[in-house]
C-alpha atoms as a PDB file:
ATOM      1  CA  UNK A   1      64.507 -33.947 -66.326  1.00  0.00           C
ATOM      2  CA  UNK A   2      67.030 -30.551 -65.595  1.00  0.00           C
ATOM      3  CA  UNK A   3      65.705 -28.011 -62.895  1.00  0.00           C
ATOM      4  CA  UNK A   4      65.843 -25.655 -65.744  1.00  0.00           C
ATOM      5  CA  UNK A   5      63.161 -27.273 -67.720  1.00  0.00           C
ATOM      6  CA  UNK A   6      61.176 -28.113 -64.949  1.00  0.00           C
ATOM      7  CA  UNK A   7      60.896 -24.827 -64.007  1.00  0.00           C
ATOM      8  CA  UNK A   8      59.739 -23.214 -67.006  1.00  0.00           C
ATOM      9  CA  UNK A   9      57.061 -25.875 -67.806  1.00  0.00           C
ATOM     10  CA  UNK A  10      55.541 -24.808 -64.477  1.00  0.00           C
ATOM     11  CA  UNK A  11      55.725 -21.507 -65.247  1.00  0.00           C
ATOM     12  CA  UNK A  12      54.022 -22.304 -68.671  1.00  0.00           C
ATOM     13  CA  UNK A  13      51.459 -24.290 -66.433  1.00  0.00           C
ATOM     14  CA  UNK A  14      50.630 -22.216 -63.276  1.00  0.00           C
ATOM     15  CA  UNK A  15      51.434 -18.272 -64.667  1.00  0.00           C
ATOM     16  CA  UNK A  16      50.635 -15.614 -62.135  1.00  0.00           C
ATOM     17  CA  UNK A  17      49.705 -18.578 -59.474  1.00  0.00           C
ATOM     18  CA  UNK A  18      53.808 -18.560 -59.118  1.00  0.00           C
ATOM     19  CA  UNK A  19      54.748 -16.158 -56.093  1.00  0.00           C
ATOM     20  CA  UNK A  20      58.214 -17.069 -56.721  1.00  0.00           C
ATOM     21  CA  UNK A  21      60.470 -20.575 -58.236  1.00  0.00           C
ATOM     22  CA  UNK A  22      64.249 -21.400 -57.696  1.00  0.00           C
ATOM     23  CA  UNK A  23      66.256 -23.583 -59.294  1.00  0.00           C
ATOM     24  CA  UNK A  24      69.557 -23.582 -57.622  1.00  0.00           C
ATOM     25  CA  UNK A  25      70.687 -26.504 -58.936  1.00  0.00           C
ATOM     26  CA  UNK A  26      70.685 -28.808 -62.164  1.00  0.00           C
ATOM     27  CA  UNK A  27      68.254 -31.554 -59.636  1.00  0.00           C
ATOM     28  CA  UNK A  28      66.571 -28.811 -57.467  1.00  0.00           C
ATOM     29  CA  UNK A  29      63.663 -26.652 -57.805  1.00  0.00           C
ATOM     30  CA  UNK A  30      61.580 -24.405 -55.309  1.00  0.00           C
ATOM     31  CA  UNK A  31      58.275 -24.140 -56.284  1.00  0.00           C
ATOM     32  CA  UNK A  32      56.085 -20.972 -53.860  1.00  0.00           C
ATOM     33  CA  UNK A  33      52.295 -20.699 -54.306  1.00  0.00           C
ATOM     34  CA  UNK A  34      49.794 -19.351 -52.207  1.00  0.00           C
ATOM     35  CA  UNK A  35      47.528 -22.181 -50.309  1.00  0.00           C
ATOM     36  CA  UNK A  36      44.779 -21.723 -52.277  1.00  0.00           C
ATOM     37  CA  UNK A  37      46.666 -22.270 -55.258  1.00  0.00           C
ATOM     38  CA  UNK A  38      47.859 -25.958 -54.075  1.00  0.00           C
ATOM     39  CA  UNK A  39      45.875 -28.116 -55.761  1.00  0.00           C
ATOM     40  CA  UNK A  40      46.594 -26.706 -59.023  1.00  0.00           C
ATOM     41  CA  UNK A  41      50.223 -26.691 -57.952  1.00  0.00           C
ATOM     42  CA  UNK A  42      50.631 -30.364 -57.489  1.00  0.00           C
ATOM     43  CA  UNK A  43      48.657 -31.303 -60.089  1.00  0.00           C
ATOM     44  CA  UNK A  44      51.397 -29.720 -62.532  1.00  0.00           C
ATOM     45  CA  UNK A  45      54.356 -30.914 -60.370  1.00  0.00           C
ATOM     46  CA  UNK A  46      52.522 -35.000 -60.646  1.00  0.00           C
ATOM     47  CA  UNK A  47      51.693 -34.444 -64.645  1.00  0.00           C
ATOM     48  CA  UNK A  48      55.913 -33.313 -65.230  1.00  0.00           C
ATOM     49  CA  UNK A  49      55.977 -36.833 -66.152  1.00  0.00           C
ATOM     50  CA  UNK A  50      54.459 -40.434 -65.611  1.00  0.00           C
ATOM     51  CA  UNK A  51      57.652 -40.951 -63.339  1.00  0.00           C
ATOM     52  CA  UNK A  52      56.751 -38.105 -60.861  1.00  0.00           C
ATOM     53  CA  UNK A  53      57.023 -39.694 -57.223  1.00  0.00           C
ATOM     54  CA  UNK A  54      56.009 -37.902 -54.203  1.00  0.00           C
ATOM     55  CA  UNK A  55      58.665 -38.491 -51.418  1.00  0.00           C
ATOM     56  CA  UNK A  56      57.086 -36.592 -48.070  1.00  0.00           C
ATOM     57  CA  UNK A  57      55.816 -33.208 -46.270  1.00  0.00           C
ATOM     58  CA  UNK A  58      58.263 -31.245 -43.943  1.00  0.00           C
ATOM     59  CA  UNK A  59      56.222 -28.787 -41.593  1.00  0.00           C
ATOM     60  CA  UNK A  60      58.408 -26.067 -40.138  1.00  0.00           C
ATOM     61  CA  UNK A  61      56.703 -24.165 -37.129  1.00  0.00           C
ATOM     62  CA  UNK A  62      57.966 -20.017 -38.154  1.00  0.00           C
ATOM     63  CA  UNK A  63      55.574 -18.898 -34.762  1.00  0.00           C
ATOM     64  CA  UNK A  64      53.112 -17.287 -36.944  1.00  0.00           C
ATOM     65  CA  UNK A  65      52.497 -19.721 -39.546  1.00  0.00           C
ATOM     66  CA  UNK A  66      52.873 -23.238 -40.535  1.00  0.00           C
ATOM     67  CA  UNK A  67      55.484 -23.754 -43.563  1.00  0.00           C
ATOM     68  CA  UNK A  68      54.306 -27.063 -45.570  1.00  0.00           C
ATOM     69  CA  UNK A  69      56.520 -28.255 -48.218  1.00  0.00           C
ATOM     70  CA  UNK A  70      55.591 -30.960 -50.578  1.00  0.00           C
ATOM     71  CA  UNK A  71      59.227 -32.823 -52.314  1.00  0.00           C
ATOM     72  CA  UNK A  72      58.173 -34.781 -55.518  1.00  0.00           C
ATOM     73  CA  UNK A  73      60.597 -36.608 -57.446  1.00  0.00           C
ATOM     74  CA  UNK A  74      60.872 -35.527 -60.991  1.00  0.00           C
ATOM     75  CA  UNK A  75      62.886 -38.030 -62.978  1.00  0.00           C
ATOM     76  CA  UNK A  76      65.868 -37.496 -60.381  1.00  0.00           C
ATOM     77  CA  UNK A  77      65.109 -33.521 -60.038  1.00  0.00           C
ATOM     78  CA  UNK A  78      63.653 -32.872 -56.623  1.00  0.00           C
ATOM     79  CA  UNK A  79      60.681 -30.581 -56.772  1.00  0.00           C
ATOM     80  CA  UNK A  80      59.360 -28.172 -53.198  1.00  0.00           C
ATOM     81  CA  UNK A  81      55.937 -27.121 -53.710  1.00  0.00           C
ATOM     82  CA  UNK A  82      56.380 -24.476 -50.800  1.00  0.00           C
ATOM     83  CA  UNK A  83      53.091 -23.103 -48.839  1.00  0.00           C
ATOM     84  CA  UNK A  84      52.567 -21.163 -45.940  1.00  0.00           C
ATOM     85  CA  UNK A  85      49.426 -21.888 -43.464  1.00  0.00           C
ATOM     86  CA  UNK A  86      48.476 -18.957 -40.950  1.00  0.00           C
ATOM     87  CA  UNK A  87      48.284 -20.520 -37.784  1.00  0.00           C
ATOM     88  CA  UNK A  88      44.898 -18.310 -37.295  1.00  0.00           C
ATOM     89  CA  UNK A  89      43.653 -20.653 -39.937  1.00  0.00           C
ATOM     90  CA  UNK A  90      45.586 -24.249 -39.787  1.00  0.00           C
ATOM     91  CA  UNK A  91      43.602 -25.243 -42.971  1.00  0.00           C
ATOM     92  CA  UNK A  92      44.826 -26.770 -45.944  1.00  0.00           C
ATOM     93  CA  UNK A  93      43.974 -29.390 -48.982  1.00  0.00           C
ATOM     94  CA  UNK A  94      44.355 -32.489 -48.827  1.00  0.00           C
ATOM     95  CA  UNK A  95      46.160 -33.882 -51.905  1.00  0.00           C
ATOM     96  CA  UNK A  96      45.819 -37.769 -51.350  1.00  0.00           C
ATOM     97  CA  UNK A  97      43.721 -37.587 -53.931  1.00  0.00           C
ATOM     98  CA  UNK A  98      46.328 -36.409 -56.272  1.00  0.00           C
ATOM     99  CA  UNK A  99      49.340 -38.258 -54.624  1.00  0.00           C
ATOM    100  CA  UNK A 100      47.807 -41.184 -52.104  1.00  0.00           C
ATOM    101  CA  UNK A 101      51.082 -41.566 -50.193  1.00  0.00           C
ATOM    102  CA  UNK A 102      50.231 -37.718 -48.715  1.00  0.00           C
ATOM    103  CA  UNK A 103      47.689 -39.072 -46.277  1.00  0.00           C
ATOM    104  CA  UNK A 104      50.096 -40.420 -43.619  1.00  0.00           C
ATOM    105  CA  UNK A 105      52.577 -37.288 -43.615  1.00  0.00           C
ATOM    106  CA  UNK A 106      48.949 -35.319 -43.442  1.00  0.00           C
ATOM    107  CA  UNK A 107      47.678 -37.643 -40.807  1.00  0.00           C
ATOM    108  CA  UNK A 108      51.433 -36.804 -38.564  1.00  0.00           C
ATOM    109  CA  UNK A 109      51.417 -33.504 -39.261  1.00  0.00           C
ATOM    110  CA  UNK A 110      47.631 -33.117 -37.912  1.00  0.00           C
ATOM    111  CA  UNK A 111      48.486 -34.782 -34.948  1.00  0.00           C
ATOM    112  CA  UNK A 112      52.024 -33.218 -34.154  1.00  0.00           C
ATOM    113  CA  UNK A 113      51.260 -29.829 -35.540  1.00  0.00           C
ATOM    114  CA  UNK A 114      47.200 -29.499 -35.516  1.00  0.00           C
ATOM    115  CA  UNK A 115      46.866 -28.631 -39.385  1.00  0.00           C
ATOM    116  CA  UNK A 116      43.925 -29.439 -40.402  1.00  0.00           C
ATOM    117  CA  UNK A 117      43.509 -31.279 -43.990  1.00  0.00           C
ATOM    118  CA  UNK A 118      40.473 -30.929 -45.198  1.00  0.00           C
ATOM    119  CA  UNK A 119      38.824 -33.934 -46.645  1.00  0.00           C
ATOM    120  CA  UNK A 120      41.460 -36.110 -45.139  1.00  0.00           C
ATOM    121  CA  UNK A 121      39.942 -39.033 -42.855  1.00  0.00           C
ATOM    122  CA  UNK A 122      39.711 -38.228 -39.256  1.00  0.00           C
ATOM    123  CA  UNK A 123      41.637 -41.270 -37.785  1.00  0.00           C
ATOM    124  CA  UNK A 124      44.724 -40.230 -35.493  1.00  0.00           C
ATOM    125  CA  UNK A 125      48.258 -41.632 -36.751  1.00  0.00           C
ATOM    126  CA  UNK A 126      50.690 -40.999 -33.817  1.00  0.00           C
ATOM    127  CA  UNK A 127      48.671 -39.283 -31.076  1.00  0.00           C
ATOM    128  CA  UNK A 128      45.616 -41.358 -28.939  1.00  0.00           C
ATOM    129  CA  UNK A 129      41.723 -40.790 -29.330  1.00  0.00           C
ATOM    130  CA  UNK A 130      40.980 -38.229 -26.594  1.00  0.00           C
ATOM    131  CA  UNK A 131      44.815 -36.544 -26.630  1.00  0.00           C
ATOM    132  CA  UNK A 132      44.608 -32.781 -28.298  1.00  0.00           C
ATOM    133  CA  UNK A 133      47.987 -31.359 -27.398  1.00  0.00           C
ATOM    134  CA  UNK A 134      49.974 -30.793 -30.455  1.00  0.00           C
ATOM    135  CA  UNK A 135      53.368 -31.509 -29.215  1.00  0.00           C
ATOM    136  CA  UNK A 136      55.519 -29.566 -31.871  1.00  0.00           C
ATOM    137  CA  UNK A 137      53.498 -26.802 -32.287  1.00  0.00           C
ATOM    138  CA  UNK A 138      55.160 -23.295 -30.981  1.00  0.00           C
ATOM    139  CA  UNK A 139      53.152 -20.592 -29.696  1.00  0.00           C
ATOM    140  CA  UNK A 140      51.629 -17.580 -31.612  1.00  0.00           C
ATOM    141  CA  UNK A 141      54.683 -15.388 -31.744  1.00  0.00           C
ATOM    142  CA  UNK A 142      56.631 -13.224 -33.999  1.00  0.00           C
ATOM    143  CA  UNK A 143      59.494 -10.869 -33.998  1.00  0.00           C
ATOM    144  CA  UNK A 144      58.845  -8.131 -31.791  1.00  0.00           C
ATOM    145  CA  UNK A 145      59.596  -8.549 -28.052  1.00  0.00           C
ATOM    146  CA  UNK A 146      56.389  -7.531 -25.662  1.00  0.00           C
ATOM    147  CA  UNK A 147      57.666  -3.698 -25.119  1.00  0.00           C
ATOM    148  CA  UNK A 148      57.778  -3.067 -28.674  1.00  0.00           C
ATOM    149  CA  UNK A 149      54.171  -4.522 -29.931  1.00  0.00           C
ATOM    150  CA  UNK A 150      52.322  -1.736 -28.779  1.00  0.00           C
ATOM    151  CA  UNK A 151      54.487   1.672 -30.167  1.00  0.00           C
ATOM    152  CA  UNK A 152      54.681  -0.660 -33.541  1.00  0.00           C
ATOM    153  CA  UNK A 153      51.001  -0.870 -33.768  1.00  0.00           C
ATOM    154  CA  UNK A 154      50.718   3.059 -33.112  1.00  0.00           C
ATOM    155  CA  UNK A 155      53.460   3.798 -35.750  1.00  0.00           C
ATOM    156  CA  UNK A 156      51.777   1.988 -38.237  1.00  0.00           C
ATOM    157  CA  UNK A 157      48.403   3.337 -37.841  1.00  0.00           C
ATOM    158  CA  UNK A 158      49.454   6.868 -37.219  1.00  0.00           C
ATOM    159  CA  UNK A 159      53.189   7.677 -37.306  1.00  0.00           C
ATOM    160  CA  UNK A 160      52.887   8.909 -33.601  1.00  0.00           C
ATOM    161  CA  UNK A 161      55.509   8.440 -31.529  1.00  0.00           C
ATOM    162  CA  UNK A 162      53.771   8.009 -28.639  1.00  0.00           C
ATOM    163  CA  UNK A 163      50.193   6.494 -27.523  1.00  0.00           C
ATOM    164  CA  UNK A 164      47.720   9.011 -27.358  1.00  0.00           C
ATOM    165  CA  UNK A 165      44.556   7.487 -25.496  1.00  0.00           C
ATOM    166  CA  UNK A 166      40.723   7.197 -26.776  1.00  0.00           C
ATOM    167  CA  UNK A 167      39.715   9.995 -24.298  1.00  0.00           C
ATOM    168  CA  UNK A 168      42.640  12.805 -25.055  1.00  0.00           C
ATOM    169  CA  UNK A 169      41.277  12.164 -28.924  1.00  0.00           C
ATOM    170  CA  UNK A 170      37.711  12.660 -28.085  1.00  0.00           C
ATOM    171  CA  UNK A 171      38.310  15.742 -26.145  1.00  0.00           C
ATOM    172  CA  UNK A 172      40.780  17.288 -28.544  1.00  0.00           C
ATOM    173  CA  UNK A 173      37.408  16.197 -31.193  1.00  0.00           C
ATOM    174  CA  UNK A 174      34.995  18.304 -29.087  1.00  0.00           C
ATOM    175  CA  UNK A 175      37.442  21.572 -29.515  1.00  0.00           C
ATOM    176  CA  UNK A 176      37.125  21.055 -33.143  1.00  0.00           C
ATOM    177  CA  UNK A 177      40.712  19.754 -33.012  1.00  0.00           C
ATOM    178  CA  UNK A 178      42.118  16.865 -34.958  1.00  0.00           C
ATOM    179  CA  UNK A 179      41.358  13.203 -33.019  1.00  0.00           C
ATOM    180  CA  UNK A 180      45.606  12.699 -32.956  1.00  0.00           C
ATOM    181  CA  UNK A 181      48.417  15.547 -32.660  1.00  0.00           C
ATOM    182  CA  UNK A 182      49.007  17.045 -35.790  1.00  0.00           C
ATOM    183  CA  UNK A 183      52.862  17.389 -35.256  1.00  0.00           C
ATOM    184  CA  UNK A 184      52.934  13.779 -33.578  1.00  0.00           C
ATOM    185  CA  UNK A 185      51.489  11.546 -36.826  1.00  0.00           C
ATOM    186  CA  UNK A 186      51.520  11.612 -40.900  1.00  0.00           C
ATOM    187  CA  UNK A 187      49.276  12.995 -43.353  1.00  0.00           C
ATOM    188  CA  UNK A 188      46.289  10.210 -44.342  1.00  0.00           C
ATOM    189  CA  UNK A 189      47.125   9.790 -47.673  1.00  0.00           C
ATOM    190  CA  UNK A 190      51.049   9.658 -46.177  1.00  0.00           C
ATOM    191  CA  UNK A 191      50.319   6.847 -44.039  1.00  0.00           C
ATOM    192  CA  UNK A 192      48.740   4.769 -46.956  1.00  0.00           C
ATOM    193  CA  UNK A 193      52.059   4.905 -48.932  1.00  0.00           C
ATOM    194  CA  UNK A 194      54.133   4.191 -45.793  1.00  0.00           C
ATOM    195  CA  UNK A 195      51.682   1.129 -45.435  1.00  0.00           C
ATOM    196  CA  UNK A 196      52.353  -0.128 -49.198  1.00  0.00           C
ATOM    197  CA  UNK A 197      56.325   0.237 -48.540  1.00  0.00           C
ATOM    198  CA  UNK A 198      55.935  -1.401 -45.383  1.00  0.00           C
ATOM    199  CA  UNK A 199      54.460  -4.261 -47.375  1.00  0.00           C
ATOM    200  CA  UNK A 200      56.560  -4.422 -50.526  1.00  0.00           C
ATOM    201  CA  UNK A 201      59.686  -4.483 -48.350  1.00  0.00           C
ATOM    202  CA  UNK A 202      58.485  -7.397 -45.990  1.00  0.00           C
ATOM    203  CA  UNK A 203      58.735  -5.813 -43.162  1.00  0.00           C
ATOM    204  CA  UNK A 204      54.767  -6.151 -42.268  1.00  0.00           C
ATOM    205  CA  UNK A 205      55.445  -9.932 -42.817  1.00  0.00           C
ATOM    206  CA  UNK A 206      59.027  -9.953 -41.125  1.00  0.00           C
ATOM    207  CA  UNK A 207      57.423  -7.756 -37.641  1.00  0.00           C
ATOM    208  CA  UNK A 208      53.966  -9.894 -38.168  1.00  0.00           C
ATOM    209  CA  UNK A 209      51.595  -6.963 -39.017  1.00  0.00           C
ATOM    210  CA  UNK A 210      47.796  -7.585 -40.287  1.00  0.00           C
ATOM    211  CA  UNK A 211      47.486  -4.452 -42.984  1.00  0.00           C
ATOM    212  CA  UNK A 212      43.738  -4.905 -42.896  1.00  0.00           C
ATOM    213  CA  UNK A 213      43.011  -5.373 -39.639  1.00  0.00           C
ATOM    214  CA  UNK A 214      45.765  -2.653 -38.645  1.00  0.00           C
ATOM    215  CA  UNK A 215      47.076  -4.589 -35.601  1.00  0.00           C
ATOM    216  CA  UNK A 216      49.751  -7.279 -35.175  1.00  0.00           C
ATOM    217  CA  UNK A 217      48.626 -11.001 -35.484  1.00  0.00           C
ATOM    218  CA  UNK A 218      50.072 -11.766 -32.022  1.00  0.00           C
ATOM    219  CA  UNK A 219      50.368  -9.644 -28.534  1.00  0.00           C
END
């Protein structure tokens, strides 16, 4: 079975659950979902055909989340199922249910990583009873060296340039001024559009800011 037709019977399958698929090859095809959406996207990768295999999981350690892909073999067409698991959450399916082989690449990955499958049995693989380092897991970081964390927080909450501290805002409050300084941050309704840029252009993802919580995942 061709990439090409691979690709747009999981399209047909999984619709809008597709954040993005690849095929840059005739035998290769990159399948992204969100980690919710897992189940349903390995059920349509196993039911391509009675021949579908599943090979392994690779777990790739990007410092603020855990990158889990699943390669099933398609009829000699190599499919990713590609997921990504915050590490503030290190939760994810387990699919030996759907593809039985999963539960010792699950079972290493617990132990080496610390992502949790749920529903997968609790016996260690690699690691002894009593051991709870994860030995290839990286610690919480992202992009932005330590100086730089705090004046990216600030410009993406305010626009200021500079920090301007909890008690210059109250006092500039009880003169009946504005909290910030007006020539020092963006209009409210300015900083919600700078927010939705920030986001379509990946650059909240790249720098590892949380929109909702309006802070960085990692200090």
């Amino acid at each position: 079975m061709k990439a090409g037709e691979i690709a747009s019977k999981l399209k047909e399958a999984l619709g809008p659950k597709i954040l993005k698929i690849e095929a840059p090859t005739e035998r290769r095809v990159f399948l992204t979902v969100k980690e919710e959406d897992l189940e349903d996207a390995m059920k349509a990768v196993m039911g391509l055909a009675r021949e579908a295999r599943f090979m392994t999981i690779s777990a790739v350690d990007e410092g603020l989340d855990i990158e889990l892909l699943y390669h099933v073999d398609v009829k000699g067409t190599v499919v990713t199922v590609r997921i990504k698991v915050p590490k503030e959450e290190m939760e994810v399916l387990d699919i030996s249910h759907i593809a039985p082989a999963a539960e010792f690449i699950e079972r290493e990955i617990r132990d080496l990583f610390g992502v949790e499958f749920v529903g997968l049995k609790p016996e260690k693989l690699y690691t002894p009873e009593g051991y709870e380092e994860k030995p290839l897991r990286k610690p919480m970081e992202g992009r932005l060296p330590p100086q730089a964390r705090p004046m990216a927080e600030v410009l993406m909450e305010s626009a200021c340039s500079v920090s301007v501290s909890r008690a210059v805002m109250r006092k500039r409050e009880d003169l009946g001024l504005s909290p910030m300084p007006p020539m020092a941050m963006a209009k409210p309704e300015v900083m919600e559009e700078i927010r939705k840029m920030a986001v379509e252009t990946g650059f909240t993802e790249r720098a590892g800011y949380d929109v909702e919580k309006k802070r960085l995942r990692y200090r």
